[in-house]
Protein backbone atom coordinates (compact mmCIF):
# COMPACT_ATOMS: atom_id res chain seq x y z
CA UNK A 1 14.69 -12.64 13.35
CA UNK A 2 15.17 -12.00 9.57
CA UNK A 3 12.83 -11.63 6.93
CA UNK A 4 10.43 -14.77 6.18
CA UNK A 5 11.86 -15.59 2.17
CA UNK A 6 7.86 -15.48 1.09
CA UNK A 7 8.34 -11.80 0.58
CA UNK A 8 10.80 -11.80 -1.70
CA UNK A 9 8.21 -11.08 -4.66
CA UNK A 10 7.54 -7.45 -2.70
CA UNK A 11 11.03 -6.20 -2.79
CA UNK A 12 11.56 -6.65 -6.73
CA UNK A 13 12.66 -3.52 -7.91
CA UNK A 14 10.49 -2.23 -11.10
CA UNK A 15 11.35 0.30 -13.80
CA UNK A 16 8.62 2.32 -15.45
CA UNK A 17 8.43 2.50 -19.04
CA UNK A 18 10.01 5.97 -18.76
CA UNK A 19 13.16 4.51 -17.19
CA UNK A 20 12.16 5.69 -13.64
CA UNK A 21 13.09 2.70 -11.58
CA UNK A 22 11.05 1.87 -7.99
CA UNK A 23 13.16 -0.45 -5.63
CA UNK A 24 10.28 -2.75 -4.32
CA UNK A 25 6.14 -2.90 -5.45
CA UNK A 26 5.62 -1.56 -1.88
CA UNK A 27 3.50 2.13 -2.27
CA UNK A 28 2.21 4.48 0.38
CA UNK A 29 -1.64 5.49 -1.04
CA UNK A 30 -2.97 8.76 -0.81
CA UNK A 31 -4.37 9.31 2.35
CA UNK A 32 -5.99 13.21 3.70
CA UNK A 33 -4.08 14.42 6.47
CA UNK A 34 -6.03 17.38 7.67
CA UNK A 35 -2.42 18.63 8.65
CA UNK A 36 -1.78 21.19 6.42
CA UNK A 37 -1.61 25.29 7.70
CA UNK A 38 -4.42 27.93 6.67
CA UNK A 39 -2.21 28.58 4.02
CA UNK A 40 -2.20 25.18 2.97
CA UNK A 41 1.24 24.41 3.84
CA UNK A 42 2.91 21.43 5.91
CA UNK A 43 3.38 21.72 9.16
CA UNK A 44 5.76 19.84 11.85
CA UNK A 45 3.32 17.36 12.80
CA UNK A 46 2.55 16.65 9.03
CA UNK A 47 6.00 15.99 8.02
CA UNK A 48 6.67 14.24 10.98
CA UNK A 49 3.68 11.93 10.10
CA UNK A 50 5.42 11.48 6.61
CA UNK A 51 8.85 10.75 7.82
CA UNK A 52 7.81 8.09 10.46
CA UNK A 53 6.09 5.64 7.55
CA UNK A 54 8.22 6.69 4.55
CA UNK A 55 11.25 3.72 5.07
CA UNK A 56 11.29 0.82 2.93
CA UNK A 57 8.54 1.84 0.72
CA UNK A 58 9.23 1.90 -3.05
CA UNK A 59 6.90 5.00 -4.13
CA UNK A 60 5.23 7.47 -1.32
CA UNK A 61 1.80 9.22 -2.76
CA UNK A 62 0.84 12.22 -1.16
CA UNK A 63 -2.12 13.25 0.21
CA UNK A 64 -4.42 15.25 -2.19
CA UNK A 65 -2.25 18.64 -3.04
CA UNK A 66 -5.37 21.20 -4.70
CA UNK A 67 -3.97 22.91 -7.88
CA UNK A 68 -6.20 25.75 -7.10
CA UNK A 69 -7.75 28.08 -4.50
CA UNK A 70 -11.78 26.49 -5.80
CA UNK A 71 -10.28 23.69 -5.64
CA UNK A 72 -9.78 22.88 -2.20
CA UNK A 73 -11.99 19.97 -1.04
CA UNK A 74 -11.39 19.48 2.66
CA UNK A 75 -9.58 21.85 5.92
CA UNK A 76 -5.89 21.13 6.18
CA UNK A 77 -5.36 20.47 2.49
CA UNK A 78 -1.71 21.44 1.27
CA UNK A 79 -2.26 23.57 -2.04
CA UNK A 80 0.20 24.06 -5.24
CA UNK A 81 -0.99 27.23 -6.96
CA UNK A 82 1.63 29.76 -6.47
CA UNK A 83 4.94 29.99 -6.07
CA UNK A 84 4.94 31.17 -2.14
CA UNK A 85 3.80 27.34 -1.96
CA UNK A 86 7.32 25.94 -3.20
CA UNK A 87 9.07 25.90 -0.30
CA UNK A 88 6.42 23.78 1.66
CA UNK A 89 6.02 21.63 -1.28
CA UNK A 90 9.66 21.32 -0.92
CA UNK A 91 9.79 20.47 2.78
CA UNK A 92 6.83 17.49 1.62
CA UNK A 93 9.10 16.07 -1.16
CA UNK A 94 12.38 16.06 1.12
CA UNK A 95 10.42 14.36 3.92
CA UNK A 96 8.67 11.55 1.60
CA UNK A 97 11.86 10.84 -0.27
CA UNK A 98 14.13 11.06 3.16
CA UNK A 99 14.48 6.71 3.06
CA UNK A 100 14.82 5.94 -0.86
CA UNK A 101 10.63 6.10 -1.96
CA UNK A 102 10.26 8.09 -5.05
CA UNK A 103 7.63 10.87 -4.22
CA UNK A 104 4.63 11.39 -6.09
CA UNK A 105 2.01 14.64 -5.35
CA UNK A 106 -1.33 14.11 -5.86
CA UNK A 107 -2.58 16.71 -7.71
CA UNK A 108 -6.54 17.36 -7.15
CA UNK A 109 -9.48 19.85 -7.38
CA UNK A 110 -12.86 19.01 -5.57
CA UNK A 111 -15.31 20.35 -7.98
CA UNK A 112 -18.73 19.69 -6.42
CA UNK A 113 -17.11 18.94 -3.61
CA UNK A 114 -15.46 21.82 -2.88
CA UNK A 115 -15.60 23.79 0.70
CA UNK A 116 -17.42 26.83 -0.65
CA UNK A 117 -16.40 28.62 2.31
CA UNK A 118 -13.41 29.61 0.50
CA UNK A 119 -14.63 30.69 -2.97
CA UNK A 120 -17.38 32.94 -2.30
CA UNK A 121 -19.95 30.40 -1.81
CA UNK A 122 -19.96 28.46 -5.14
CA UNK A 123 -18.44 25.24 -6.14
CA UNK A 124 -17.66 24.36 -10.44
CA UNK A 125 -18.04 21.59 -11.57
CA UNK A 126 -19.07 20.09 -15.30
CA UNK A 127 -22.92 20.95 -14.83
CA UNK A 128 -25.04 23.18 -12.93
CA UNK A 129 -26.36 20.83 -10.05
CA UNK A 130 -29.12 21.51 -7.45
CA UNK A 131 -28.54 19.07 -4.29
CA UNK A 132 -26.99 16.10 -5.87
CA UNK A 133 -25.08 13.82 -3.49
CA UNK A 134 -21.55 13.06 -4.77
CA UNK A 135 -19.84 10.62 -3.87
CA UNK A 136 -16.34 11.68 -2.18
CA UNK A 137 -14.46 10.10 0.59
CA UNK A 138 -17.42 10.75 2.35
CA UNK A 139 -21.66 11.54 0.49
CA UNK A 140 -21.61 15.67 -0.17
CA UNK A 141 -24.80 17.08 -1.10
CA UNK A 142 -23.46 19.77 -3.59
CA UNK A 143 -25.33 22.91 -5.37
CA UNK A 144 -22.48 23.88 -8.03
CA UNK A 145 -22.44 26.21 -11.26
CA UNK A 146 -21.77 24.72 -14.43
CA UNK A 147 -18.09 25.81 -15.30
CA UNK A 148 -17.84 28.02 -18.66
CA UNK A 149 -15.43 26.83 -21.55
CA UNK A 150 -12.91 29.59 -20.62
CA UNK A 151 -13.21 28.39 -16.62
CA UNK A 152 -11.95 24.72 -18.30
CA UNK A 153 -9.25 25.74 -20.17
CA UNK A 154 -8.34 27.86 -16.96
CA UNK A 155 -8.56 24.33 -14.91
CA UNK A 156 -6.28 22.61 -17.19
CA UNK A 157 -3.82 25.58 -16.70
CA UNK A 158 -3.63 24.87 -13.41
CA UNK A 159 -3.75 21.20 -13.14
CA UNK A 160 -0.27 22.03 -15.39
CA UNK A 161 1.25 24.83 -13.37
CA UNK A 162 0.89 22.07 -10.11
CA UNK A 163 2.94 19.79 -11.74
CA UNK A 164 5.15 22.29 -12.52
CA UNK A 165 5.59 23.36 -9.33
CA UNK A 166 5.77 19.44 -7.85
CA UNK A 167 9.14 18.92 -10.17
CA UNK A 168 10.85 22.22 -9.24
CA UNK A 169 9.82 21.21 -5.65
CA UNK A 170 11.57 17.86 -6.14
CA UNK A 171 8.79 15.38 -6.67
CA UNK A 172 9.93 12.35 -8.67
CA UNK A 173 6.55 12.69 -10.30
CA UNK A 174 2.78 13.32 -10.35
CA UNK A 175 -0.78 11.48 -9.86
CA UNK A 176 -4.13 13.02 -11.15
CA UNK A 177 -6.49 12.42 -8.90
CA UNK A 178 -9.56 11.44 -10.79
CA UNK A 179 -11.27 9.14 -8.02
CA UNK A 180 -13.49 9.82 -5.68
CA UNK A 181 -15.83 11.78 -6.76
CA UNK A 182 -13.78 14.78 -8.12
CA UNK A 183 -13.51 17.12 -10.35
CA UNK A 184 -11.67 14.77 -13.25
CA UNK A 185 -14.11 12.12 -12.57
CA UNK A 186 -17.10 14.40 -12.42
CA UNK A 187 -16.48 15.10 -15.76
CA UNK A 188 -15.73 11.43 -16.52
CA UNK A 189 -19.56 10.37 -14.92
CA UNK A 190 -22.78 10.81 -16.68
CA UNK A 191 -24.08 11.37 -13.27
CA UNK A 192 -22.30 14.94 -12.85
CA UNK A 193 -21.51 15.66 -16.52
CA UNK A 194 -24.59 16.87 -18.55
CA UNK A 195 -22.96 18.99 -20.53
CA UNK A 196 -24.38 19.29 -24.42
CA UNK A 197 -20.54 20.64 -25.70
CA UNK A 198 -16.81 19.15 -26.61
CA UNK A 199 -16.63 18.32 -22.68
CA UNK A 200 -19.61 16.41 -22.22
CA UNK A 201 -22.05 14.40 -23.49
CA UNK A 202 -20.89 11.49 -25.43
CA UNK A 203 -18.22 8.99 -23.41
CA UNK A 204 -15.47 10.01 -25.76
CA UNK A 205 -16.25 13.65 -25.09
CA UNK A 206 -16.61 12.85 -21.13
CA UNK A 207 -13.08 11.64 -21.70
CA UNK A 208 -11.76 14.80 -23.09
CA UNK A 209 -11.21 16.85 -19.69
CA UNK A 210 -9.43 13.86 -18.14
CA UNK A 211 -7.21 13.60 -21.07
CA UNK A 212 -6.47 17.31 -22.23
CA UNK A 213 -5.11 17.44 -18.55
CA UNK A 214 -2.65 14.34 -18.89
CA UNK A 215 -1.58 15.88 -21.80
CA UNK A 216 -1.09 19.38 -20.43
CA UNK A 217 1.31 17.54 -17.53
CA UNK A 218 2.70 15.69 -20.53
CA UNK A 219 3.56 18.92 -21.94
CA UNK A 220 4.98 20.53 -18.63
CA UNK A 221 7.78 17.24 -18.40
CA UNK A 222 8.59 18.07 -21.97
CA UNK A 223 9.52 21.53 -21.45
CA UNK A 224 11.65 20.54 -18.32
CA UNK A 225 13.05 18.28 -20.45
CA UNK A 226 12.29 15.25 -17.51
CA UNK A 227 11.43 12.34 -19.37
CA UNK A 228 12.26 10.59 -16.10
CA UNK A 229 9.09 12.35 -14.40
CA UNK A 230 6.75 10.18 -13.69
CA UNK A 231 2.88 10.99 -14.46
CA UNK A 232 0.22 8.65 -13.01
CA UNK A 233 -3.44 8.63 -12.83
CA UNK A 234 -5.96 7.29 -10.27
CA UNK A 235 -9.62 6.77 -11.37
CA UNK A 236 -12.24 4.62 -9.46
CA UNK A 237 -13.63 2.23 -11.58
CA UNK A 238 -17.95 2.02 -10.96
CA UNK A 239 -20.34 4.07 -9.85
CA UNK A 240 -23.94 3.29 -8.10
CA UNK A 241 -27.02 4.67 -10.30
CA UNK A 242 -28.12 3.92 -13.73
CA UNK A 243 -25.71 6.94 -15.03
CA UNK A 244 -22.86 5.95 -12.47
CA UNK A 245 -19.73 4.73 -14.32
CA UNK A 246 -19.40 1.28 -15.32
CA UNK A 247 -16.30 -1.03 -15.57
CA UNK A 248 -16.92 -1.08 -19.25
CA UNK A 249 -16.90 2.87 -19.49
CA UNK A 250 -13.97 2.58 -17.39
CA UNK A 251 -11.84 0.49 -19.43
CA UNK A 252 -12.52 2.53 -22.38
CA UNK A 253 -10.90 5.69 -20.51
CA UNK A 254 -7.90 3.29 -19.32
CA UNK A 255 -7.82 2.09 -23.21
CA UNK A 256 -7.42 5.66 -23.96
CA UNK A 257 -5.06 6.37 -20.79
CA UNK A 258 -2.58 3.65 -22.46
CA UNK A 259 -2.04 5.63 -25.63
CA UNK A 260 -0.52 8.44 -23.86
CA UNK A 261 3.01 8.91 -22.47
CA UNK A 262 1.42 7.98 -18.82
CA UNK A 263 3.56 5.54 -15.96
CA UNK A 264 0.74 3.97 -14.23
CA UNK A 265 -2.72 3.71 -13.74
CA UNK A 266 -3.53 3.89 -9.93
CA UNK A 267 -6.88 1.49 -9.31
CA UNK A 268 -9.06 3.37 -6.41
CA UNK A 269 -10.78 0.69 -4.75
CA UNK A 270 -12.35 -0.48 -1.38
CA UNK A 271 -11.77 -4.02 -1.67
CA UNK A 272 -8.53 -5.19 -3.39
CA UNK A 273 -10.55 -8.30 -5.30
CA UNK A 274 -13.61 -6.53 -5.57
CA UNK A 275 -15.05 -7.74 -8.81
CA UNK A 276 -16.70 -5.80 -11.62
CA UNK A 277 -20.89 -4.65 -11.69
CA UNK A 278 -21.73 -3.81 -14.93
CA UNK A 279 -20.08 -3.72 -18.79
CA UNK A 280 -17.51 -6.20 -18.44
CA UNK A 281 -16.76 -9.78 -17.25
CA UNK A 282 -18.47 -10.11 -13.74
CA UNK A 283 -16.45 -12.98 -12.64
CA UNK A 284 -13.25 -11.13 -13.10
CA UNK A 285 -12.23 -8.56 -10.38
CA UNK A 286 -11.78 -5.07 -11.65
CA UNK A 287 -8.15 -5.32 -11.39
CA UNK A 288 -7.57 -8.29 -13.35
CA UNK A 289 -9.82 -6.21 -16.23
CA UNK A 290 -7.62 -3.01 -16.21
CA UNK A 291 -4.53 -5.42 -16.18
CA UNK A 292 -5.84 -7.14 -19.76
CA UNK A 293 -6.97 -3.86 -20.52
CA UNK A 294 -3.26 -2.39 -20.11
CA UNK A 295 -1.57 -5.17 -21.24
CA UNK A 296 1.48 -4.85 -23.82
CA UNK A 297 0.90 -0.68 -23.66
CA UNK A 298 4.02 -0.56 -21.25
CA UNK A 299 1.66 0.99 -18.53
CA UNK A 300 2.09 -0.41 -14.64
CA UNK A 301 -1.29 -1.05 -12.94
CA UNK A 302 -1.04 -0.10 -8.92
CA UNK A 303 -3.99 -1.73 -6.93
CA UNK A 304 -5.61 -0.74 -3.71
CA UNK A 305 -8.13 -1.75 -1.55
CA UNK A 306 -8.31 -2.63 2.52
CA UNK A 307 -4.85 -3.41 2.71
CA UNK A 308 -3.57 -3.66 6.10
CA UNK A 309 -1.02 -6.25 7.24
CA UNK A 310 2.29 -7.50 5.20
CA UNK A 311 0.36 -10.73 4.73
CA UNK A 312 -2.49 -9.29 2.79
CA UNK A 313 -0.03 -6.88 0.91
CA UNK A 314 1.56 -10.14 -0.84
CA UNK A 315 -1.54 -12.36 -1.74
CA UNK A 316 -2.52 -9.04 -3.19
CA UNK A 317 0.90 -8.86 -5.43
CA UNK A 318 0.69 -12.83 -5.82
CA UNK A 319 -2.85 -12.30 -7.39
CA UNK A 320 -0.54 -10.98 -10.42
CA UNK A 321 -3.56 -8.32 -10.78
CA UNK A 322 -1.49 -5.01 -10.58
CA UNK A 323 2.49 -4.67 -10.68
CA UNK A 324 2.61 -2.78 -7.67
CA UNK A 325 0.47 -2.99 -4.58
CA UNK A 326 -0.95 0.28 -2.53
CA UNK A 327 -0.88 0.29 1.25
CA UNK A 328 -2.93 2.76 3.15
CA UNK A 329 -4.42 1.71 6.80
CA UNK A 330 -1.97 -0.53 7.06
CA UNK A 331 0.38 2.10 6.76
CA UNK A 332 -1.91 4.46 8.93
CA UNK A 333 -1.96 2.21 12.29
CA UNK A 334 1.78 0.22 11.21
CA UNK A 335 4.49 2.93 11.35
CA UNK A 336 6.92 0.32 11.17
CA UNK A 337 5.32 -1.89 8.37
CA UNK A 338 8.19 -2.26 6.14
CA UNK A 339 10.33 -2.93 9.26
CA UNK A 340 8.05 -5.66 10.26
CA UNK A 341 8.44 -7.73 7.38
CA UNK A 342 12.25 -7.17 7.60
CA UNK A 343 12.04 -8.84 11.22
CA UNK A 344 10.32 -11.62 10.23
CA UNK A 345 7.62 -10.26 12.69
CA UNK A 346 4.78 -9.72 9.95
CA UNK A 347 2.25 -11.10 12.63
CA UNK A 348 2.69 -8.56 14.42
CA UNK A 349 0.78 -5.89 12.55
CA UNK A 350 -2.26 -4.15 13.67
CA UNK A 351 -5.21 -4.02 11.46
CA UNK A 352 -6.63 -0.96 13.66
CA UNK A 353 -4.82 1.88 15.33
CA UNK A 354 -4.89 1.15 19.48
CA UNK A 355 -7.40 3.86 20.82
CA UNK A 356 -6.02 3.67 24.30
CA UNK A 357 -3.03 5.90 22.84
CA UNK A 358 -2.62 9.10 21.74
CA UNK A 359 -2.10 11.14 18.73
CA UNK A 360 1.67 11.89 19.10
CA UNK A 361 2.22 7.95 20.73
CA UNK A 362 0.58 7.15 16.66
CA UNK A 363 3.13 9.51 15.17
CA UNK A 364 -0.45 11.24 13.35
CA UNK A 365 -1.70 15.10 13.33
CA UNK A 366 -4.10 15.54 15.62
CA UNK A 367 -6.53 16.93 13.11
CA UNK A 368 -6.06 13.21 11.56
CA UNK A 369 -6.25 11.49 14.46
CA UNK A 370 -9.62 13.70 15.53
CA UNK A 371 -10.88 12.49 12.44
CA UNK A 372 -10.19 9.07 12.80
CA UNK A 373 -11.74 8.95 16.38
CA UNK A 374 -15.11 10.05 14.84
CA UNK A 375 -15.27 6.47 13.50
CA UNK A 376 -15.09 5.41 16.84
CA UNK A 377 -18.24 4.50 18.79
CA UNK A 378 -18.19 7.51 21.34
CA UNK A 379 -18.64 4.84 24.37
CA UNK A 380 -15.74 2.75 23.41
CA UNK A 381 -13.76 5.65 22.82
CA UNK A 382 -14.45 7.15 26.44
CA UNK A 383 -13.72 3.90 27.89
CA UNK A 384 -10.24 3.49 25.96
CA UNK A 385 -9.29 7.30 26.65
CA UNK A 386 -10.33 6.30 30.67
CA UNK A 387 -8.30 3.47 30.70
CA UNK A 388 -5.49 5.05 28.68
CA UNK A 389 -5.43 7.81 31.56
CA UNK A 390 -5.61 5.19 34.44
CA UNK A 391 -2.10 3.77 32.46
CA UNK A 392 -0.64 6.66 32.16
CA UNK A 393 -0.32 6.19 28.35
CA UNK A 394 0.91 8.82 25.97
């Protein structure tokens, strides 16, 4: 069978506005691997992972890379904070550009969310906070110290030397990672960021972290002397609480985000057409407000959200709410997604990994795939591994 002509629109190629030039609007998302050694470096089963669902995509994003030792928010985490990490960073790039995607890193540092287990016991973050729930990937209930002005200026140092490292390692380019709860948008949210100084406080001066450290990147690409480099940043647009973030807050830092030398804007969100909550036009999803928000600047707007067959990946594009569409679980239980499409056997996609197979039959870490099974009701999951058995399934 060959590819039904609907998808056409996907496999556009698009060029940046820094002449970096993507062959399709098909992206990998970020998505934790728990795969990485103690050392934070990949592994076989990681890079296998990557090199099963890297064909046919146009960019691949990594999975969160911490630019620093504090910094690291979850076990398995790869790390870029010296230079004995270069050659695994390497091995990462190689793998997620070995079928034509550009590869982007992730760069990240957990703040509040930090595992504490590895810095002595205390987590930075803006403000000193006493049992606050932040909202990661998952609720953490953090007790952090407030970080001094010279412990800033130290994180922006390193948010700089990861990049660094990423381009000599042969990333294509880099993605801030201020979603989810972290560091950049702990700073970003009134929630986390009480801070009475020229990093907190006001929503301009809230802004300031995120934006000295785009600029810092900014500044590592100049010296290199790679305008071609490509610099993204991912943000999640609302928070839930009278100080969480609102759409219009949002849009002020993507405003700001469109005056700098910056490639994209990556959209962190649950539900691709989720629409906005509060500050902004409520009928409008949040997408099609960072899109007005971004238009003429020249900066690309990549959406997420739930994405999991070919199907859902074009209405998504066809919304003409983002130039480039974000594929995660689809990616995670479709190995072959790209290859699907090319087929003409789209309908064929699974919208949930098949629990009667194992780890290695998924192509996924086992720390992953552990991970994944913990979403699992624990009776379905001893049926499917008892039937699995009585099939002799691998």
């Amino acid at each position: 069978m060959n590819m039904n002509p609907k998808f056409n629109p996907l496999f556009t190629p698009y060029t940046f506005n820094n002449g970096a030039t993507v062959p399709n609007r098909l992206t990998i998302a970020p998505m934790t691997h728990w795969a990485s050694d103690a050392q934070g470096h990949t592994t076989p089963s990681e890079l296998a992972y990557i090199e099963a669902r890297a064909y046919g995509f146009g960019l691949f994003i990594s999975a969160a890379i911490a630019v620093s030792r504090e910094g690291i928010a979850f076990t398995g985490q790869p790390v870029a904070f010296s230079e004995g990490d270069l050659s695994s960073l390497s091995r990462m790039a190689k793998a997620m550009k070995s079928q034509g995607a550009l590869a982007i890193a992730q760069l990240q540092h957990g703040g509040a969310a930090a595992l504490t287990e590895l810095n002595g016991g205390i987590a930075y973050a803006p403000s000193k906070l006493e049992g606050q729930v932040v909202d990661t990937a998952i609720k953490v209930t953090a007790t952090t110290e407030a970080l001094s002005s010279e412990g800033i200026e130290s994180l922006i140092a390193d948010f700089a030397r990861a990049a660094e490292l990423a381009l000599r390692a042969g990333f294509d380019g880099v993605e801030l990672h201020g979603a989810n709860g972290y560091l950049l948008q702990q700073f970003f949210s009134a929630k986390t960021n009480k801070r009475e100084d020229a990093w907190g406080g006001s929503l301009e001066k809230r802004m300031a972290l995120p934006l000295a450290v785009v600029e810092a990147v900014m500044a590592v690409r100049a010296r290199y002397e790679r305008p071609d480099f490509i610099i993204g940043y991912r943000l999640t647009p609302e928070e839930a609480g009278d100080e969480g973030l609102t759409m219009g807050q949002t849009l002020s830092l993507i405003k700001a985000l469109s005056t700098k030398d910056l490639q994209y804007v990556h959209m962190s969100l649950q539900g691709y057409a989720n629409k906005a909550r509060r500050e902004a036009d409520t009928t409008k999803t949040r997408l099609e407000l960072a899109k007005e928000c971004l238009s003429g600047s020249g900066v690309a707007l990549i959406g997420v959200g739930g994405l999991r067959t070919p199907d859902q990946a074009l209405d998504a594009y066809n919304s003409h709410t983002a130039d480039i569409v974000a594929i995660g679980l689809g990616v995670l239980v479709n190995p072959d997604f790209v290859r699907l499409i090319e087929r003409g056997e789209e309908r064929k996609a699974r919208k949930t990994p098949n629990i009667f197979r194992n780890a290695a039959y998924h192509q996924i870490p086992q720390p992953m795939w552990n991970m994944m099974m913990t979403f699992v009701p624990k009776p379905v999951l001893g049926f499917a591994t008892f039937v699995g058995r009585l099939l002799g399934w691998q």
